[in-house]
C-alpha atoms as a PDB file:
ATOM      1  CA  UNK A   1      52.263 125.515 105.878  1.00  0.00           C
ATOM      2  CA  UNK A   2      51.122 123.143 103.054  1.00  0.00           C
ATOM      3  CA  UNK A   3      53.139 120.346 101.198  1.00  0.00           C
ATOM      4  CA  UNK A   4      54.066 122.710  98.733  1.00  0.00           C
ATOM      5  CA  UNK A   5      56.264 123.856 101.049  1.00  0.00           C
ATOM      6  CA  UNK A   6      57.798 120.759 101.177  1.00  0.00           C
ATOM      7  CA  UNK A   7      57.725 119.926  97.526  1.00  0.00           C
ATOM      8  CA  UNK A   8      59.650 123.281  97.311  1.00  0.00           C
ATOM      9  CA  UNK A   9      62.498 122.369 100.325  1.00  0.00           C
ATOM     10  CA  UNK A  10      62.785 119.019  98.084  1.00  0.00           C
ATOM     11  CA  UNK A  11      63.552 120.624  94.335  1.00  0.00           C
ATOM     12  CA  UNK A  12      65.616 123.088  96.386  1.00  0.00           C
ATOM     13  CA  UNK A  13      67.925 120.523  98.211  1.00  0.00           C
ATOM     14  CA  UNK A  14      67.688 117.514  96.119  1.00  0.00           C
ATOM     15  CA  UNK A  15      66.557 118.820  92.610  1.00  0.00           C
ATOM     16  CA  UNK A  16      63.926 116.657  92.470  1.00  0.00           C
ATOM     17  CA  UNK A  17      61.414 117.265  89.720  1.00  0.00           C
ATOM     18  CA  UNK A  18      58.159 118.514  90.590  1.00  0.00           C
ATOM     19  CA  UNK A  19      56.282 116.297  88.102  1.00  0.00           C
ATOM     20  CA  UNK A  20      58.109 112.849  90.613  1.00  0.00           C
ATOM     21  CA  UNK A  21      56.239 114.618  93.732  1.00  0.00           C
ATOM     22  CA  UNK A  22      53.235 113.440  95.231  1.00  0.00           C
ATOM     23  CA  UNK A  23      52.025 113.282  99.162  1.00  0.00           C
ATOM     24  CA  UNK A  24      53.039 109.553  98.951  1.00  0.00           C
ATOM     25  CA  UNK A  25      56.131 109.336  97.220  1.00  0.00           C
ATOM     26  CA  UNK A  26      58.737 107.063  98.667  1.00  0.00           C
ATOM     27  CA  UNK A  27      62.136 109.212  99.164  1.00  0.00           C
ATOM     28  CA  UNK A  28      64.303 106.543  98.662  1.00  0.00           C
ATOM     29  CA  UNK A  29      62.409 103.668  96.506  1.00  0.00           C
ATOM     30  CA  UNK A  30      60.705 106.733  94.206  1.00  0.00           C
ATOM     31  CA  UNK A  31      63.061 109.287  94.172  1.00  0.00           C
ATOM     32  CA  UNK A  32      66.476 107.292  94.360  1.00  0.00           C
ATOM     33  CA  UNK A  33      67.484 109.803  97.370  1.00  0.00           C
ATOM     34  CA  UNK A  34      69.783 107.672  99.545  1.00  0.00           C
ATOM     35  CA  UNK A  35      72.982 107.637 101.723  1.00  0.00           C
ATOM     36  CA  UNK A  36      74.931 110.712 102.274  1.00  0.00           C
ATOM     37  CA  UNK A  37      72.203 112.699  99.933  1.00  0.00           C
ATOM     38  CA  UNK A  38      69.413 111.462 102.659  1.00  0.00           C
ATOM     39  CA  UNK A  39      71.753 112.181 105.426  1.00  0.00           C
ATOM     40  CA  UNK A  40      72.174 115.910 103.793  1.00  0.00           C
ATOM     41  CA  UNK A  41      68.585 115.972 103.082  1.00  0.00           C
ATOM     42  CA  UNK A  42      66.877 115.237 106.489  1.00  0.00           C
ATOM     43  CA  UNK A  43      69.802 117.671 108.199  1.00  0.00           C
ATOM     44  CA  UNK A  44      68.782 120.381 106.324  1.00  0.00           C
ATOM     45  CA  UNK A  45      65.215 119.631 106.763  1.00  0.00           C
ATOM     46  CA  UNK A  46      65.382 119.804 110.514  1.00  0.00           C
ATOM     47  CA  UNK A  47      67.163 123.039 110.263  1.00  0.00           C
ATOM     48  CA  UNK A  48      65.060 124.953 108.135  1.00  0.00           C
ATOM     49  CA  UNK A  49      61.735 123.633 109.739  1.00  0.00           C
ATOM     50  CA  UNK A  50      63.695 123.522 113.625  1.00  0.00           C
ATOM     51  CA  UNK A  51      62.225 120.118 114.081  1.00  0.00           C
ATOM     52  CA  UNK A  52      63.350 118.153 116.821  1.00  0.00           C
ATOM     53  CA  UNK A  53      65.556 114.745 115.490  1.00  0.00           C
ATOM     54  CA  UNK A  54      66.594 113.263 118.984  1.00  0.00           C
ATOM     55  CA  UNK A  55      64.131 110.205 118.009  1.00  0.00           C
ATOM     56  CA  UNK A  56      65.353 110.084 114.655  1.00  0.00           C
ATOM     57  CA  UNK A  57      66.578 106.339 113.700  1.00  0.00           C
ATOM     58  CA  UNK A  58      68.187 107.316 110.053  1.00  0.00           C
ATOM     59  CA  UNK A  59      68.931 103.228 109.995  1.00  0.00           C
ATOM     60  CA  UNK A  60      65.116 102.581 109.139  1.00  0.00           C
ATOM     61  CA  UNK A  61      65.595 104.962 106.184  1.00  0.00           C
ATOM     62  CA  UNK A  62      68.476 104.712 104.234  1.00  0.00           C
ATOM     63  CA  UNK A  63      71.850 102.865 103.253  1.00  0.00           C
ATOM     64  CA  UNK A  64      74.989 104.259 103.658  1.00  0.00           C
ATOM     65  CA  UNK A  65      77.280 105.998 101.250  1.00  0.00           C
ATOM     66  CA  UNK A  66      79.311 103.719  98.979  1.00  0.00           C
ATOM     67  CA  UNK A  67      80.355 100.507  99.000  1.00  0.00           C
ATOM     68  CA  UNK A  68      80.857  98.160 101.767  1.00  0.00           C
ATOM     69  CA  UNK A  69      82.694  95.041 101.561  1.00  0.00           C
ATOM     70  CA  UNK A  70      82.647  94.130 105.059  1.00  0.00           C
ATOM     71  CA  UNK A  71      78.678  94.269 104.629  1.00  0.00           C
ATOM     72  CA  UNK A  72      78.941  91.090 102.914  1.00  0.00           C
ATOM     73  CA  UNK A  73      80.019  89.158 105.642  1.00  0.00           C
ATOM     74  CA  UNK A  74      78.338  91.213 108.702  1.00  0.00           C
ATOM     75  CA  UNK A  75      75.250  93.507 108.651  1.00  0.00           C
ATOM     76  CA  UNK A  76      75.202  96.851 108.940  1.00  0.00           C
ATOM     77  CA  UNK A  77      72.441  98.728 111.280  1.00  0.00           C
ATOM     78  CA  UNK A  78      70.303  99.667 107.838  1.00  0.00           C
ATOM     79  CA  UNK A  79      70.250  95.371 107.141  1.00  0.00           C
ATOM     80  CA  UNK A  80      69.292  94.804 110.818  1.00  0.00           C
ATOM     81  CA  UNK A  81      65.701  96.861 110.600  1.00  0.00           C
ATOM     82  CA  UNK A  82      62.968  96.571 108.109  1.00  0.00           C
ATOM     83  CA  UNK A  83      63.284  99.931 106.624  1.00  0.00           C
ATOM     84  CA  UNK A  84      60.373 102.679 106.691  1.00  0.00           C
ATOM     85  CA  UNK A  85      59.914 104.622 104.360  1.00  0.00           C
ATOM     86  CA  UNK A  86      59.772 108.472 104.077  1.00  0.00           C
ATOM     87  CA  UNK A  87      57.278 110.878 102.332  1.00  0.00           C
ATOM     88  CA  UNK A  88      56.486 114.392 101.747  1.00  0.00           C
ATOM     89  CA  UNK A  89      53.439 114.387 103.577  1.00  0.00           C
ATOM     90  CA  UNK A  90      55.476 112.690 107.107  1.00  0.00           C
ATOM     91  CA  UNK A  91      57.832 115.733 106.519  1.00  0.00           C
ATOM     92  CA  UNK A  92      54.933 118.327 106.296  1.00  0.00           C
ATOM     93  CA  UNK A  93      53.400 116.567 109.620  1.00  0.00           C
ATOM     94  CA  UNK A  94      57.055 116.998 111.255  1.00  0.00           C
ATOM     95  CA  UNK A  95      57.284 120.543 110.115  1.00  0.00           C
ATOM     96  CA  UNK A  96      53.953 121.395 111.610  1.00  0.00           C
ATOM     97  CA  UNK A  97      54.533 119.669 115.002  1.00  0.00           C
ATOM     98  CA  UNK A  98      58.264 120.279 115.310  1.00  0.00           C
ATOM     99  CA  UNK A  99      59.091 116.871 116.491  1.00  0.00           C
ATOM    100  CA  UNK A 100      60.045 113.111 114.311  1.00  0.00           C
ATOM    101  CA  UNK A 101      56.787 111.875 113.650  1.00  0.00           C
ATOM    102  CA  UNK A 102      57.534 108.251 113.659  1.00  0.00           C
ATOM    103  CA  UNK A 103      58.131 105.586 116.940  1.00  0.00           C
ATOM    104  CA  UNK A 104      60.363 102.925 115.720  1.00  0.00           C
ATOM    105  CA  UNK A 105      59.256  98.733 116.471  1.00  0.00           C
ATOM    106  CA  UNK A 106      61.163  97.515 119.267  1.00  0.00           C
ATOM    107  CA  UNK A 107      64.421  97.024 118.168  1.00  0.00           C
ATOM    108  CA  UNK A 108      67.971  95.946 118.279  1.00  0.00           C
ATOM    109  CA  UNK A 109      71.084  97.000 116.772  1.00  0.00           C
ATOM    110  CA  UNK A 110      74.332  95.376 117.129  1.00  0.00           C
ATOM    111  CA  UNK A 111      76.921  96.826 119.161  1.00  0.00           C
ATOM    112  CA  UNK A 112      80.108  97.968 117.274  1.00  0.00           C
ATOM    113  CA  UNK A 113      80.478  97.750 112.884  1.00  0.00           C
ATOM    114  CA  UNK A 114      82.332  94.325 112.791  1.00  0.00           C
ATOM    115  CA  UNK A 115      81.334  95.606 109.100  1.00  0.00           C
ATOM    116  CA  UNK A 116      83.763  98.574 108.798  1.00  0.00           C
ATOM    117  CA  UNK A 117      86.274  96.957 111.401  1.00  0.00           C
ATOM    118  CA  UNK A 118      86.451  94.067 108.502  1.00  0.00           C
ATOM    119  CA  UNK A 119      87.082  96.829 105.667  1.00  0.00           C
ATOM    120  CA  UNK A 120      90.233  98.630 108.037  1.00  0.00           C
ATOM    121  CA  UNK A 121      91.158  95.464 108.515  1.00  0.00           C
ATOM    122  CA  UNK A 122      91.450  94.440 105.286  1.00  0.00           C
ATOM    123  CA  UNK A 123      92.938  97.734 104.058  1.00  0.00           C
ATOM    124  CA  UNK A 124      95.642  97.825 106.802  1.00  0.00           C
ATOM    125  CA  UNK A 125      96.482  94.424 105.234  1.00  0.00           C
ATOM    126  CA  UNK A 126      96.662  94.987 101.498  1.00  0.00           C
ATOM    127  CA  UNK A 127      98.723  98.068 102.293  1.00  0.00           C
ATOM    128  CA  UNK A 128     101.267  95.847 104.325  1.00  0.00           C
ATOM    129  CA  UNK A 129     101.857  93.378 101.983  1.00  0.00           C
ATOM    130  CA  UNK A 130     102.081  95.300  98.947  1.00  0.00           C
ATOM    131  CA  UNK A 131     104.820  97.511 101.031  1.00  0.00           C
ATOM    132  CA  UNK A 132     106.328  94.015 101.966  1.00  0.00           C
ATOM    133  CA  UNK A 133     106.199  92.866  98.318  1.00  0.00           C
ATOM    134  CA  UNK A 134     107.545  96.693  96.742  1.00  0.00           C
ATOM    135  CA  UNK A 135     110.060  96.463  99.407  1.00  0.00           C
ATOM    136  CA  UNK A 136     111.059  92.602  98.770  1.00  0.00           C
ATOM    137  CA  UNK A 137     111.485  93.233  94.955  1.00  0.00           C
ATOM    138  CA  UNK A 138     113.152  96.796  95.335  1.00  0.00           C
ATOM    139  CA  UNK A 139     116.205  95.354  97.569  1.00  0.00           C
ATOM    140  CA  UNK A 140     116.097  91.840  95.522  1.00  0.00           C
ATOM    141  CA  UNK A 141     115.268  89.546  98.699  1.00  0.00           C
END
């Protein structure tokens, strides 16, 4: 197996262009793959090569899908690391050994997502006092 097995897997999966592909190439900071797409992508990858993930840390490598409110007030696992970057020739090294390539730095995440708690929270209580409101102003209170 050669990276142009890998440049192959990523125009495949993520119809990246072969021209943006080079041994080096950041995923995320050259090719723009992030969130659910990286998710996606490095599922896929571990599949089709049968490379063991159980190390994998995806909060070193990417963001998470849309936008999070909460995140401006408390930090989400991908704010808590410095993030590491993934390339074409790491995948081709993970695909030939079958296992994650990378150990993390010492580390520590914290416990819970006060992040997405805040967004419920604040959804729960938008959606209870517009019904209050709609319900005030239907029955003229």
């Amino acid at each position: 197996m050669d990276i142009e097995h890998i440049y192959d897997f990523l125009i495949e999966v993520q119809g990246c262009k072969r021209s943006d592909l080079t041994p080096e190439c950041d995923l995320r900071k050259d090719l723009g793959i992030d969130g659910d797409d990286f998710s996606e992508l490095i599922e896929s990858f571990a599949k089709r090569y049968q490379v063991n993930m159980n190390s994998y840390r995806w909060y070193f490598h990417h963001r998470e899908e849309g936008w999070n409110l909460g995140a401006l007030f408390f930090k989400p696992p991908y704010e808590q690391v410095e993030t590491i970057g993934i390339c074409p020739q790491l995948l081709l090294k993970a695909a030939q050994t079958k296992m994650w390539p990378i150990s993390y730095p010492s580390h520590r995440i914290k416990t819970g997502r006060p992040d997405i708690t805040f967004n419920i929270f604040l959804f729960i209580s938008i959606f209870v006092v517009g019904g209050l409101t709609w319900f005030l102003f239907k029955h003229g209170a």
